[in-house]
N, C-alpha and C. Protein backbone atom coordinates (compact mmCIF):
# COMPACT_ATOMS: atom_id res chain seq x y z
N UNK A 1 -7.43 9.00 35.95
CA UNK A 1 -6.40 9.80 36.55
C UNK A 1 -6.11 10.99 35.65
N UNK A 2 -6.10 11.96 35.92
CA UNK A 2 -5.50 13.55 35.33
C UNK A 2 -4.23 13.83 35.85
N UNK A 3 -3.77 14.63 34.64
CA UNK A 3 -2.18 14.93 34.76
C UNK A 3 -2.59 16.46 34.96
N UNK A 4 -2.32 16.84 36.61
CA UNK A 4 -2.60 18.06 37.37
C UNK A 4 -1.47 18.61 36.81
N UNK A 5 -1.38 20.23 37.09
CA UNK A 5 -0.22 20.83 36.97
C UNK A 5 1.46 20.47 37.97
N UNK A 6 0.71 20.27 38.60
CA UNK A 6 1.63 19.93 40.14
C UNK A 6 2.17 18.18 39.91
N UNK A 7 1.54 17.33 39.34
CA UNK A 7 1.51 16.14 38.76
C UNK A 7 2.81 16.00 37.39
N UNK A 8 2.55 16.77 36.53
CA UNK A 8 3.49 17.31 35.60
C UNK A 8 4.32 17.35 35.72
N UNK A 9 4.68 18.81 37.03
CA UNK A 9 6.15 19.22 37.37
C UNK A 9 6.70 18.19 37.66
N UNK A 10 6.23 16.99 38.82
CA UNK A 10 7.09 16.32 39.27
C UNK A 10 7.52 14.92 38.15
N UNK A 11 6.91 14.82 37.15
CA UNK A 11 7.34 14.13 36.15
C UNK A 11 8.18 14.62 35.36
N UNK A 12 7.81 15.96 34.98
CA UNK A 12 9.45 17.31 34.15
C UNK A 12 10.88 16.98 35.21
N UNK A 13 10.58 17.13 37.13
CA UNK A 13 11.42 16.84 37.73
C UNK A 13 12.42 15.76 37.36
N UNK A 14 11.51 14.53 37.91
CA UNK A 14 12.12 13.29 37.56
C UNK A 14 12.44 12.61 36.38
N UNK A 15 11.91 12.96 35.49
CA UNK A 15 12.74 12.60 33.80
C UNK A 15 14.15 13.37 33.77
N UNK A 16 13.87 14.49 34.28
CA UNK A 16 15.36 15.19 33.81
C UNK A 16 16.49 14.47 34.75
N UNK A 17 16.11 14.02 35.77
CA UNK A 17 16.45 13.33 37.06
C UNK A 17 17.45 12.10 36.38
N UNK A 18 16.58 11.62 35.43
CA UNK A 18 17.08 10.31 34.23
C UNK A 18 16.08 9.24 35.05
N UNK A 19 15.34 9.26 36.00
CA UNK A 19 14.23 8.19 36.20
C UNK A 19 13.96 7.41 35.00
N UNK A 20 13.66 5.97 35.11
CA UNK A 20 13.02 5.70 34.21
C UNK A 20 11.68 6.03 34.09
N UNK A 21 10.86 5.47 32.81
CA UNK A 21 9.37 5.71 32.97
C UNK A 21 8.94 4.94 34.38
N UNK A 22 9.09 3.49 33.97
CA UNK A 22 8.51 2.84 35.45
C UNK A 22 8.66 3.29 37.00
N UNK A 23 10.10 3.77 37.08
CA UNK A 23 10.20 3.99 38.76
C UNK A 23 9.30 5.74 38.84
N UNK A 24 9.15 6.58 37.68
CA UNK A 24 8.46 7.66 37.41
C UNK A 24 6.54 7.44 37.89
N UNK A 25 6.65 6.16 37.44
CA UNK A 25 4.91 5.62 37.22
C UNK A 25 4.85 5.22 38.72
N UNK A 26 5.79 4.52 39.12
CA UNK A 26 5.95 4.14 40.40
C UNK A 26 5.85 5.02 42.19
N UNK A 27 6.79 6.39 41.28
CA UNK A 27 6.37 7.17 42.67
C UNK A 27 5.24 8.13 42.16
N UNK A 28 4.80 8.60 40.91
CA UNK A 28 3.64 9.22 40.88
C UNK A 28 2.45 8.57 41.42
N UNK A 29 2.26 7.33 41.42
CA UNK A 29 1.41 6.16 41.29
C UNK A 29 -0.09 6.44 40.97
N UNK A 30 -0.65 5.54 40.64
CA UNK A 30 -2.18 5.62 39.57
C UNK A 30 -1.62 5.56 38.74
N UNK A 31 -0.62 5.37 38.27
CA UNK A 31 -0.32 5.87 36.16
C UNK A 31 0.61 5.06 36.01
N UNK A 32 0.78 4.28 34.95
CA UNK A 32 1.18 3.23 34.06
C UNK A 32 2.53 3.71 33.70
N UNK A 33 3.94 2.98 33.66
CA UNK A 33 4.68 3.06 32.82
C UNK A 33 3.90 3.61 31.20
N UNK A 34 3.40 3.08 30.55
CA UNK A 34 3.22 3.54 28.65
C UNK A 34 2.52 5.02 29.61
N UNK A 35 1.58 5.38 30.07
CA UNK A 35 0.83 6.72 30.16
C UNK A 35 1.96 7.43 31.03
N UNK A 36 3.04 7.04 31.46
CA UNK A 36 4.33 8.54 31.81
C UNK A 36 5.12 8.61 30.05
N UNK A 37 5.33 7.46 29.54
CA UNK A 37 5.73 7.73 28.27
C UNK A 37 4.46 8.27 27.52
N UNK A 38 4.10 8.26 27.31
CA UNK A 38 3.21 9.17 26.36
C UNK A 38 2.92 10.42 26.56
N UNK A 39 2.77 10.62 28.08
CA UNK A 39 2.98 11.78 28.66
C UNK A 39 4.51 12.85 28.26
N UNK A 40 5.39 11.71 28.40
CA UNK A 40 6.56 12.94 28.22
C UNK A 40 6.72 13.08 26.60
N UNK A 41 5.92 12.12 25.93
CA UNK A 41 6.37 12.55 24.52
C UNK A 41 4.72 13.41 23.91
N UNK A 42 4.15 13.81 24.75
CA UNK A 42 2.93 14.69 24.39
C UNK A 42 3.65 16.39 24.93
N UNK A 43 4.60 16.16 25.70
CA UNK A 43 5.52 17.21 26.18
C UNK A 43 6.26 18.00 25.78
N UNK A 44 7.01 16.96 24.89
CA UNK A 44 8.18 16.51 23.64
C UNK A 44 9.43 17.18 24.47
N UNK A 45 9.37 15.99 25.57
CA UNK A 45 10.64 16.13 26.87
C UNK A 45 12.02 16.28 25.84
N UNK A 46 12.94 16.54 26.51
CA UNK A 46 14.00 15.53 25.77
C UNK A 46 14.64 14.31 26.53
N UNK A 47 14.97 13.38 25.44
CA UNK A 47 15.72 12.25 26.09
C UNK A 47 16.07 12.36 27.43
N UNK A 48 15.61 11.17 28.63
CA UNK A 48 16.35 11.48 30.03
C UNK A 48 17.55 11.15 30.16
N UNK A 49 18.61 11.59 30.90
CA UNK A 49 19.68 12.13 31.42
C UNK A 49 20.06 10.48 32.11
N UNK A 50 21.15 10.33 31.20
CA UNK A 50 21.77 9.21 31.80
C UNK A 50 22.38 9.56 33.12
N UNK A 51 22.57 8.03 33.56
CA UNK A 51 23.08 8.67 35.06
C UNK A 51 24.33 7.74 34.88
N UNK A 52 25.47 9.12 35.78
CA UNK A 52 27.02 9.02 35.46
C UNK A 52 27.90 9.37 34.24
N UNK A 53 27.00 10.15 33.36
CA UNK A 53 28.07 10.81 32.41
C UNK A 53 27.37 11.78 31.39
N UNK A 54 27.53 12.60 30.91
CA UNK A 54 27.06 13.75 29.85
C UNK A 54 26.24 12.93 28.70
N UNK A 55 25.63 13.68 27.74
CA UNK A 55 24.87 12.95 26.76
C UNK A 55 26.07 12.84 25.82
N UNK A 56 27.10 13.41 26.11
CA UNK A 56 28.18 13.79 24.40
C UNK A 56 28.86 12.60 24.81
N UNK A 57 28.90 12.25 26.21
CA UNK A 57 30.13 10.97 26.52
C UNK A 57 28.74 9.25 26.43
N UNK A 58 27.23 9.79 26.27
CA UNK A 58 26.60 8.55 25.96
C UNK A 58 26.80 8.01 24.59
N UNK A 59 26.93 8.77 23.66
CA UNK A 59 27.09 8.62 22.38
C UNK A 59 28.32 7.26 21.52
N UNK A 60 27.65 6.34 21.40
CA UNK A 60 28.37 5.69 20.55
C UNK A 60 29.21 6.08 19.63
N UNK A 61 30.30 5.88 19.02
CA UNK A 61 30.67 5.96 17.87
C UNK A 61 30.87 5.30 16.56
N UNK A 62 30.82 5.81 15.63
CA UNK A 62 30.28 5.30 14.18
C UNK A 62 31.13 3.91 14.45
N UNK A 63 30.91 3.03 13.38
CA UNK A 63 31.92 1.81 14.01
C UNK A 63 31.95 1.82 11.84
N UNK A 64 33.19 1.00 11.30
CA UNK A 64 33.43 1.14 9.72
C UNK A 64 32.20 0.06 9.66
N UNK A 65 32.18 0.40 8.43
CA UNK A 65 30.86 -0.70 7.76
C UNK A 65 31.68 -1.82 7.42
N UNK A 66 32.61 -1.93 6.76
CA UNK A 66 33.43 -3.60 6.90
C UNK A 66 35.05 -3.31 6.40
N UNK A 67 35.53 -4.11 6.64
CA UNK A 67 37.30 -4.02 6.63
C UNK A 67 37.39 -4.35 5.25
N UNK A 68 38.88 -3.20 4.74
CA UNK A 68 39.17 -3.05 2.99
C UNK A 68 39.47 -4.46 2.42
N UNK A 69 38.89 -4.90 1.34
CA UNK A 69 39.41 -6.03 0.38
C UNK A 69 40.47 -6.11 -0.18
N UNK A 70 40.95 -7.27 -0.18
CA UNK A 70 42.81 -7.48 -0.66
C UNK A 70 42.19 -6.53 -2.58
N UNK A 71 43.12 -5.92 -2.66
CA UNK A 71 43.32 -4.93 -3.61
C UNK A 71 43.07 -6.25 -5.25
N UNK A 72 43.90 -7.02 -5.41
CA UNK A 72 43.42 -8.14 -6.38
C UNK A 72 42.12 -8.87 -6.61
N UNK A 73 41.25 -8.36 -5.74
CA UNK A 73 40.03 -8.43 -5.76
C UNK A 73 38.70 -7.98 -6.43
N UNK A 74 38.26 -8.46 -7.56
CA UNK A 74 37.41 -7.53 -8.12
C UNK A 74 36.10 -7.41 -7.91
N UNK A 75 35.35 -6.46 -7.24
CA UNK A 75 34.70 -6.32 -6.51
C UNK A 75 33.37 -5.79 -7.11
N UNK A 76 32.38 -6.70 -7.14
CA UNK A 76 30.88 -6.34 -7.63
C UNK A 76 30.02 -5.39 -6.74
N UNK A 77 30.65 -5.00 -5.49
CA UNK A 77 29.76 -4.34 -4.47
C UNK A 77 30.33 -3.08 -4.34
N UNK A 78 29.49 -2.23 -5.29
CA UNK A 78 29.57 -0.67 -4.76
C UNK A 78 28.69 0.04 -3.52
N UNK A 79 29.36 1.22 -3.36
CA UNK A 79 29.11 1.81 -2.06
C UNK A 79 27.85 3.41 -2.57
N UNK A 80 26.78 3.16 -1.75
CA UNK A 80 26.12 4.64 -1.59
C UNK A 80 25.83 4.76 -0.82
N UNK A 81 25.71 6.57 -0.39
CA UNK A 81 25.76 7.06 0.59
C UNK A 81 24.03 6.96 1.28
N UNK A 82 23.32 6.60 2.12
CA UNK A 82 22.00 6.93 2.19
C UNK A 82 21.94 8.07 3.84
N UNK A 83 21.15 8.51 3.91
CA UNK A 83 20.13 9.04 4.68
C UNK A 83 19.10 8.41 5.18
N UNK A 84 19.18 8.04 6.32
CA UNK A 84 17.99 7.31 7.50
C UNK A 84 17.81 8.59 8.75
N UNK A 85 16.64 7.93 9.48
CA UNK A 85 16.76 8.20 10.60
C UNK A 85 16.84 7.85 11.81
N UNK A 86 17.38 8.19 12.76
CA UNK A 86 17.39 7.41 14.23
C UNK A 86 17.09 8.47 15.21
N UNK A 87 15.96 8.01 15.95
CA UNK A 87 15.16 8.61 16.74
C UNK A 87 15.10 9.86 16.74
N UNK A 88 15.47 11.30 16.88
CA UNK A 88 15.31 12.87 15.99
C UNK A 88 16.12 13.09 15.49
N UNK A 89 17.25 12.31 14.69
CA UNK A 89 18.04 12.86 13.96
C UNK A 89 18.47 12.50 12.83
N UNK A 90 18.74 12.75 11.94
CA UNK A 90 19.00 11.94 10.09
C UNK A 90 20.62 11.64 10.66
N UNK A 91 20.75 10.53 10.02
CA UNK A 91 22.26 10.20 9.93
C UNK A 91 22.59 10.25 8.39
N UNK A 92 23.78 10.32 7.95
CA UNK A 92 24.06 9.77 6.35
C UNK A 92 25.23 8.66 6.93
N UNK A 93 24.84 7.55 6.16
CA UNK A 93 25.29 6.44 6.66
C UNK A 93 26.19 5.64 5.01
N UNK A 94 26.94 5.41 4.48
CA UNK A 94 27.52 4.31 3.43
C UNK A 94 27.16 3.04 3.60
N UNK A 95 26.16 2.74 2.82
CA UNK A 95 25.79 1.34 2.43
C UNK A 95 26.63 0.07 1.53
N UNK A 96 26.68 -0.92 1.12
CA UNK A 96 27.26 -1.73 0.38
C UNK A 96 25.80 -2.28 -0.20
N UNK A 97 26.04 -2.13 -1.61
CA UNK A 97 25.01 -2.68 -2.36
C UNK A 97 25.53 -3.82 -3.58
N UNK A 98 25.15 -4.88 -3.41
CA UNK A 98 25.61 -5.69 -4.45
C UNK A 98 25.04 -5.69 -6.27
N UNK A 99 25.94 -5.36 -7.15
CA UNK A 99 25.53 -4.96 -8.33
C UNK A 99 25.14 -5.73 -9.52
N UNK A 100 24.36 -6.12 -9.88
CA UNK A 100 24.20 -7.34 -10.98
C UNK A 100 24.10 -6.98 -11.99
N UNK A 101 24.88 -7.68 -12.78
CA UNK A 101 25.45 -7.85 -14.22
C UNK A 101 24.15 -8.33 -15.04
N UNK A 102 23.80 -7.86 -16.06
CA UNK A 102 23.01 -7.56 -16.91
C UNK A 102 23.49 -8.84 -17.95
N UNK A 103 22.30 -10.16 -18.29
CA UNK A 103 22.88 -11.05 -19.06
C UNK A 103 22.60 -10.84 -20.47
N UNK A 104 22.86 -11.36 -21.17
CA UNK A 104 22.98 -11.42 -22.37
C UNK A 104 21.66 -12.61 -22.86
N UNK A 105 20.20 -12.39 -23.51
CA UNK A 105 19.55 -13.58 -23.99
C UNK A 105 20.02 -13.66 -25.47
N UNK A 106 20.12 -15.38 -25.37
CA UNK A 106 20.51 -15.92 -26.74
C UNK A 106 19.46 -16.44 -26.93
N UNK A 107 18.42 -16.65 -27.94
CA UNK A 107 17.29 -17.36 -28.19
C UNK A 107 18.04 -18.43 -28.63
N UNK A 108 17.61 -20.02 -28.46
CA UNK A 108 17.96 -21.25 -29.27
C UNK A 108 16.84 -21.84 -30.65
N UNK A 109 17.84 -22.12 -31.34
CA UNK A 109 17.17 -22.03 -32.53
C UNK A 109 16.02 -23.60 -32.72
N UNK A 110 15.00 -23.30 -33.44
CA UNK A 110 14.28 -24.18 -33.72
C UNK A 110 13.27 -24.93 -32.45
N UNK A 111 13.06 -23.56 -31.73
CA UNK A 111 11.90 -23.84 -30.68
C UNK A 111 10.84 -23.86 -30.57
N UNK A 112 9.96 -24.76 -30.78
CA UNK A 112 8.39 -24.89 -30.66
C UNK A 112 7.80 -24.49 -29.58
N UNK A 113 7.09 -23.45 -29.53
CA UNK A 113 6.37 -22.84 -28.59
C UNK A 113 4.72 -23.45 -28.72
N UNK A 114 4.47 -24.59 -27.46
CA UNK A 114 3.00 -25.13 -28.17
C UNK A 114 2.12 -24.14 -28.18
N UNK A 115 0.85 -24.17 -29.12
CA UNK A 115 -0.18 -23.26 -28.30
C UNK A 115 -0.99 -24.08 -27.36
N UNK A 116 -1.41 -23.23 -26.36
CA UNK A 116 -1.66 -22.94 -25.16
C UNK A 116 -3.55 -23.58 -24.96
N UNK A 117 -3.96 -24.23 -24.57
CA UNK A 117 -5.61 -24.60 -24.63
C UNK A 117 -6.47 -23.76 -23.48
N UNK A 118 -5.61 -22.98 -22.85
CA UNK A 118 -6.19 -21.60 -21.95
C UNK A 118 -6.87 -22.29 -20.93
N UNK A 119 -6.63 -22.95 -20.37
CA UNK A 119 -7.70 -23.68 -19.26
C UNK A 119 -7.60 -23.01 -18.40
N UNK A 120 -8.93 -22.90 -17.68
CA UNK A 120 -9.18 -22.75 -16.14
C UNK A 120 -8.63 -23.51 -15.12
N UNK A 121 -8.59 -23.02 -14.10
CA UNK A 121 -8.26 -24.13 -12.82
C UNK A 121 -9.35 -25.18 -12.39
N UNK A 122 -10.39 -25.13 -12.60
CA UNK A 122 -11.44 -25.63 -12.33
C UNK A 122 -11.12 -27.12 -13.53
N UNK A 123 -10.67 -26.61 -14.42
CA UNK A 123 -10.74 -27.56 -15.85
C UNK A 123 -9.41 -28.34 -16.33
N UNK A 124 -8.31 -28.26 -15.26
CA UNK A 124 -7.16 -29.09 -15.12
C UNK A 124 -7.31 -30.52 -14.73
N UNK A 125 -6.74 -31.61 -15.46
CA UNK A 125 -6.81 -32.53 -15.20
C UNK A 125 -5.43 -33.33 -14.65
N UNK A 126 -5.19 -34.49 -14.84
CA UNK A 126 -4.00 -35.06 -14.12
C UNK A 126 -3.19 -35.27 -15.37
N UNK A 127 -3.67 -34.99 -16.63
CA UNK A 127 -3.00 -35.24 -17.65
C UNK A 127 -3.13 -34.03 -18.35
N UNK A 128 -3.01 -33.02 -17.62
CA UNK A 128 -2.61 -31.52 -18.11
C UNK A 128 -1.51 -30.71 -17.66
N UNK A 129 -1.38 -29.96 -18.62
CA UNK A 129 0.07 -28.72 -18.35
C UNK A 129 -0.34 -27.46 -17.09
N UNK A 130 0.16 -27.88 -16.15
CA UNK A 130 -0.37 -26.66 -14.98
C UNK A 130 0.43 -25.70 -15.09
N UNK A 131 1.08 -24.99 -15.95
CA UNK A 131 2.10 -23.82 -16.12
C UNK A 131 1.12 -22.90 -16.43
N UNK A 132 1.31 -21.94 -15.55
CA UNK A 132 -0.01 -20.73 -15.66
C UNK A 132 1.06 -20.10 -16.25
N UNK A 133 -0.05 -18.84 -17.22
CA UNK A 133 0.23 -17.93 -17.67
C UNK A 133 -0.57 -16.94 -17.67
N UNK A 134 0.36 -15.77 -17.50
CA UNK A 134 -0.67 -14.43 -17.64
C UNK A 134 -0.60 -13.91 -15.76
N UNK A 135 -0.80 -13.17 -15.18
CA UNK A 135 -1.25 -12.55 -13.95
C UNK A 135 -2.67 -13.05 -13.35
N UNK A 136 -2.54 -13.67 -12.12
CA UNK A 136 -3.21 -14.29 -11.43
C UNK A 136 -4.62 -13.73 -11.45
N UNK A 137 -4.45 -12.36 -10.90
CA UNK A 137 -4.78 -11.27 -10.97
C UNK A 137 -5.99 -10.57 -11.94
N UNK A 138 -5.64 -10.70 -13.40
CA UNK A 138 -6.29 -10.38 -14.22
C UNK A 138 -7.30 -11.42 -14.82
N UNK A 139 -8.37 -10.98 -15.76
CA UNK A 139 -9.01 -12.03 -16.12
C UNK A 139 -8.48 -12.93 -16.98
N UNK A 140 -7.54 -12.40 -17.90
CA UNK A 140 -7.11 -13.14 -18.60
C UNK A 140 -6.15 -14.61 -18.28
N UNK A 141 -5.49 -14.62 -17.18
CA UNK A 141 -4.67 -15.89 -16.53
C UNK A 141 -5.57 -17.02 -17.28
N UNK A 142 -4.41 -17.98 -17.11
CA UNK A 142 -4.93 -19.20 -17.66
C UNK A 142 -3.88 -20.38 -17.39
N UNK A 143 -4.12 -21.08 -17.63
CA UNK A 143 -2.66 -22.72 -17.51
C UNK A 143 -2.93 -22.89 -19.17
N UNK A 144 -1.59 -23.37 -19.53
CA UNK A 144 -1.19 -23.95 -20.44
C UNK A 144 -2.43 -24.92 -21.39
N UNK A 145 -2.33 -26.38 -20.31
CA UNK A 145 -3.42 -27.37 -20.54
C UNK A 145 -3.26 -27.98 -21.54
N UNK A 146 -1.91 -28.39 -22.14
CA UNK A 146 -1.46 -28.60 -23.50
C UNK A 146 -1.09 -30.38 -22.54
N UNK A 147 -1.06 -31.32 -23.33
CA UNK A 147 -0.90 -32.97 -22.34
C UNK A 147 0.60 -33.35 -21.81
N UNK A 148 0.16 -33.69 -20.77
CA UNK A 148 1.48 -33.69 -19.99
C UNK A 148 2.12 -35.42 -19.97
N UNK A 149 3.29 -35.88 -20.03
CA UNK A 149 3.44 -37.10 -19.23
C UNK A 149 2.99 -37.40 -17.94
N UNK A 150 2.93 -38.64 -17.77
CA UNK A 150 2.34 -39.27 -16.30
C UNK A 150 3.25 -38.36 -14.92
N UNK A 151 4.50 -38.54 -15.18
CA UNK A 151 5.31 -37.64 -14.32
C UNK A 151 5.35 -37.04 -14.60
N UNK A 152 4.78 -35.57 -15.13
CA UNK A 152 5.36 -34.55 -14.65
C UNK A 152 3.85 -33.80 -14.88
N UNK A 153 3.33 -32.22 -13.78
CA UNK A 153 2.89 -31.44 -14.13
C UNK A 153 3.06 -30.68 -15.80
N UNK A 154 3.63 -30.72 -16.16
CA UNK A 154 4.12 -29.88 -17.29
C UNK A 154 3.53 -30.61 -18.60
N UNK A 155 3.72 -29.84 -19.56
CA UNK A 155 4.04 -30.54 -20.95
C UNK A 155 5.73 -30.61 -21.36
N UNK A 156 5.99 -30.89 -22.31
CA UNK A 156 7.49 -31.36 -22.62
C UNK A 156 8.13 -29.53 -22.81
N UNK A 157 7.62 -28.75 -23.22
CA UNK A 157 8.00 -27.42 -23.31
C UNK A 157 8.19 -26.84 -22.03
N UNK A 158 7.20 -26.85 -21.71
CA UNK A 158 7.17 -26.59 -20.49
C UNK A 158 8.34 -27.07 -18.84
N UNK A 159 8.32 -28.41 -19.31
CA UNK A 159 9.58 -29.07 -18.17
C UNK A 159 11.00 -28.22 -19.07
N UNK A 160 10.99 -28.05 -20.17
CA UNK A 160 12.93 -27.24 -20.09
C UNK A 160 12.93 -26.01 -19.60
N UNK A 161 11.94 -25.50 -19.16
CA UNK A 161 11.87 -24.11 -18.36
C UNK A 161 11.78 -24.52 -16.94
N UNK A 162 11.42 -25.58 -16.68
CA UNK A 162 11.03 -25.62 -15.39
C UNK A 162 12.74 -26.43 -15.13
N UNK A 163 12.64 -27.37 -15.60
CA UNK A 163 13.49 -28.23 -14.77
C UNK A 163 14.94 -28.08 -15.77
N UNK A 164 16.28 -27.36 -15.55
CA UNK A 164 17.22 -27.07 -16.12
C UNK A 164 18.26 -28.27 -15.84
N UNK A 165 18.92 -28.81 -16.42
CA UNK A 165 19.94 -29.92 -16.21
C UNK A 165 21.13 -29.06 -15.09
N UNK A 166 21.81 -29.52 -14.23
CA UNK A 166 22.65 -28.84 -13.40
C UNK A 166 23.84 -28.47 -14.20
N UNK A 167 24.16 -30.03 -15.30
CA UNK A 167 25.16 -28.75 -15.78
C UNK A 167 25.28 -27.38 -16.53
N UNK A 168 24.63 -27.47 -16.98
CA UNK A 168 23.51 -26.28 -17.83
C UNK A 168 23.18 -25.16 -16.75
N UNK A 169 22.78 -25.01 -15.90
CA UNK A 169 22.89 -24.31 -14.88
C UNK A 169 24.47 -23.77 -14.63
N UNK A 170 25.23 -24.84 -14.39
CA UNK A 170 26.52 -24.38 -13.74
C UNK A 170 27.51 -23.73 -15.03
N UNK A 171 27.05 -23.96 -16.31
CA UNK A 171 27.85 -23.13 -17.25
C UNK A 171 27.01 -22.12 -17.73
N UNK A 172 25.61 -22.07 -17.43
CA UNK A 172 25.19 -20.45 -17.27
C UNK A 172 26.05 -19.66 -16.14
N UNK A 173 25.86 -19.96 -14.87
CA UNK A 173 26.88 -18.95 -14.04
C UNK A 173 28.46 -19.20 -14.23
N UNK A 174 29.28 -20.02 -14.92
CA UNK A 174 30.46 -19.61 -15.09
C UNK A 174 30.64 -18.47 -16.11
N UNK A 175 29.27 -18.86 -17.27
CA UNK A 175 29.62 -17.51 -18.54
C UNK A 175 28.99 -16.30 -17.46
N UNK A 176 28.45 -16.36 -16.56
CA UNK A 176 28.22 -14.94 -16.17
C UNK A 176 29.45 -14.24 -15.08
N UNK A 177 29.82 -15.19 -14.40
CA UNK A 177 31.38 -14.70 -13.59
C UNK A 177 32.75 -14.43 -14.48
């Protein structure tokens, strides 16, 4: 099917009309709803014409991004302004971004760091340390491979990184709040 000149007009007609694409595809017929849209945006129509009110009265309005916090509130979530777009036009819009607090490392004293027997994956056994190290990625990666207990993947260094006691956990995030 070809989009005649005479074919055209009556699609320029009926978009401005506010037709949709389909009832458009429908009385042109041979042509697809997506091939009248592609058509009017090979055109670069503008938006069709709602029916029953102006484009200035289609327009939504901004709605607040969220209701003010009781003032005694101390509040980790600052606000920036961004720039997006929605369909031909940039908006600047206020975001809420949540801000994280920067911790403090304490090294603990008198920590044995084992060395490492660099194993391959191929060369892990059931009584090895599967804690990879290094980037998967690169050649250098490797597992630990240092001897593990019956339960656990790990070696004994290895499980206090992995597995943290809860309370130990829960008085890391109270010193951070």
């Amino acid at each position: 099917m070809n989009w005649t000149d005479e074919r055209v007009e009556k699609l320029k007609k009926l978009w401005a009309e506010g037709l949709s694409a389909s009832q458009i595809a429908a009385q042109l017929g041979g042509v697809s709803r997506n091939a009248v849209i592609g058509k009017v945006h090979r055109l670069s129509l503008p938006g069709r014409a709602k029916a029953g009110g102006t484009a200035a009265a289609a327009r939504t309005p901004k709605r607040n991004a969220s209701a003010p916090r009781a003032p005694n509130y101390a509040s980790r979530i600052a606000t920036r302004t961004v720039t997006r777009q929605q369909g031909a036009t940039m908006l600047k819009e206020e975001i809420e971004i949540e801000t994280v607090e920067e911790m403090e490392y304490v090294p603990k004293g008198n920590v044995v760091v084992p060395i490492s027997r660099r194993l391959g994956l191929t060369e892990l056994t059931e009584r090895t340390c599967k804690w990879p190290v290094g980037d998967p990625l690169k050649d250098d990666f490797h597992f630990c491979g240092c001897e593990s207990p019956d339960n656990s993947p790990y070696c004994s260094y290895h499980q206090k990184l992995a597995y943290q006691p809860v309370n130990e956990r829960r008085r890391a995030a109270a010193r951070a709040s």
